[in-house]
Protein backbone atom coordinates (compact mmCIF):
# COMPACT_ATOMS: atom_id res chain seq x y z
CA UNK A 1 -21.08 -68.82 -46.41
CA UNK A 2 -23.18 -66.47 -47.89
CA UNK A 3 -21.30 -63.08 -49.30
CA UNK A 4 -22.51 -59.52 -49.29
CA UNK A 5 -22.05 -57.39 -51.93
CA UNK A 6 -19.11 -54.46 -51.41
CA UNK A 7 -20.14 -51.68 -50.10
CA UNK A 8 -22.95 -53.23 -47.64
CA UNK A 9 -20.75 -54.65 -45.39
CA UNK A 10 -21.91 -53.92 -41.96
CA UNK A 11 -19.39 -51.11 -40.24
CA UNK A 12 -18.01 -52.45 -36.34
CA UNK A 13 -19.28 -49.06 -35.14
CA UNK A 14 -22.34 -49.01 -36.47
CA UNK A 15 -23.56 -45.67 -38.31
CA UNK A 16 -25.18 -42.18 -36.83
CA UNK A 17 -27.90 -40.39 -38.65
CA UNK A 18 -27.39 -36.40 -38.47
CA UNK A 19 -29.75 -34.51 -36.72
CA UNK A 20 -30.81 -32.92 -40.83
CA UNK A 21 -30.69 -36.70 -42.28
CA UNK A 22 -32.82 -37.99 -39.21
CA UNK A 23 -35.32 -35.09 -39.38
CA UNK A 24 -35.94 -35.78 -43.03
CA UNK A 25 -36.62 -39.38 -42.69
CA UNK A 26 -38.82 -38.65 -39.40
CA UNK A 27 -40.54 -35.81 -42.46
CA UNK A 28 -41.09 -38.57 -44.64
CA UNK A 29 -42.83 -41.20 -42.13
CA UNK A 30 -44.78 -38.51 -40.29
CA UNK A 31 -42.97 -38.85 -37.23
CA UNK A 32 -42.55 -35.42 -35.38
CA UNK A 33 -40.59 -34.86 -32.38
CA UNK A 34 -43.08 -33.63 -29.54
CA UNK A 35 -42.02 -30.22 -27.05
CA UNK A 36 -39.72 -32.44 -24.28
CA UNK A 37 -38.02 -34.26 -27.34
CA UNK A 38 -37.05 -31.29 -28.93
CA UNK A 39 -35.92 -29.12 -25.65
CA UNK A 40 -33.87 -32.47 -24.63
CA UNK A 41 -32.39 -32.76 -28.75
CA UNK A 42 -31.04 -28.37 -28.30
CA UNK A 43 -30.11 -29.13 -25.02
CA UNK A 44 -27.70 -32.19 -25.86
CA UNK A 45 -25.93 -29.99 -29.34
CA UNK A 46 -25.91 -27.06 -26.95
CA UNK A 47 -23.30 -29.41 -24.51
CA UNK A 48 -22.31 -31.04 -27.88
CA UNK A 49 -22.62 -34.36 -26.54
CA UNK A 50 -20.85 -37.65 -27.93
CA UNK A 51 -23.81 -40.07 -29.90
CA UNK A 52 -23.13 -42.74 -27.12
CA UNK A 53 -23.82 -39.70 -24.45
CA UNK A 54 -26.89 -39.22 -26.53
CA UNK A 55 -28.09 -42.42 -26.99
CA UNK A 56 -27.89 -42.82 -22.92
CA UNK A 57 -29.96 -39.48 -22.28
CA UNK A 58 -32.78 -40.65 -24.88
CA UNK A 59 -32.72 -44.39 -23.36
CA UNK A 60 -32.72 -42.67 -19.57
CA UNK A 61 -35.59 -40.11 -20.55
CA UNK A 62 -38.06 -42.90 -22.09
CA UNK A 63 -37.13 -45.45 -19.40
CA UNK A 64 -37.74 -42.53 -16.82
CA UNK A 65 -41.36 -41.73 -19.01
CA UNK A 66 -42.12 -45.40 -19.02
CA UNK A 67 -41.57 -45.94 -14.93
CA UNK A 68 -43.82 -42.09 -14.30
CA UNK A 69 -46.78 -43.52 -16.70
């Protein structure tokens, strides 16, 4: 059985960037959030949303954008 080293051990939640780690990564790799992404990102802390909640509003909105185009 192969052993990983303390420390690295994969959580049973899993782990949630913050919105100021995620937009410095996104800095780094060039990635920028376009107008709808943004409105939908203040709209969700503005009804301070659970990440699960969040993660199903950004699933639904690209699923939604991929059915439209």
């Amino acid at each position: 059985m192969k052993k990983t080293p303390k420390g690295l051990k994969p959580s049973g939640s899993g782990h949630v960037l913050g919105q100021r780690t995620f937009a410095a990564i996104t800095a780094v790799e060039g990635i920028s959030l376009n107008a709808a992404s943004r409105k939908r990102l203040a709209d969700m802390n503005k009804r301070k949303l659970s990440p699960d909640d969040q993660r199903t509003e950004v699933i639904r909105a690209y699923r939604d954008a991929k059915s439209r185009g």
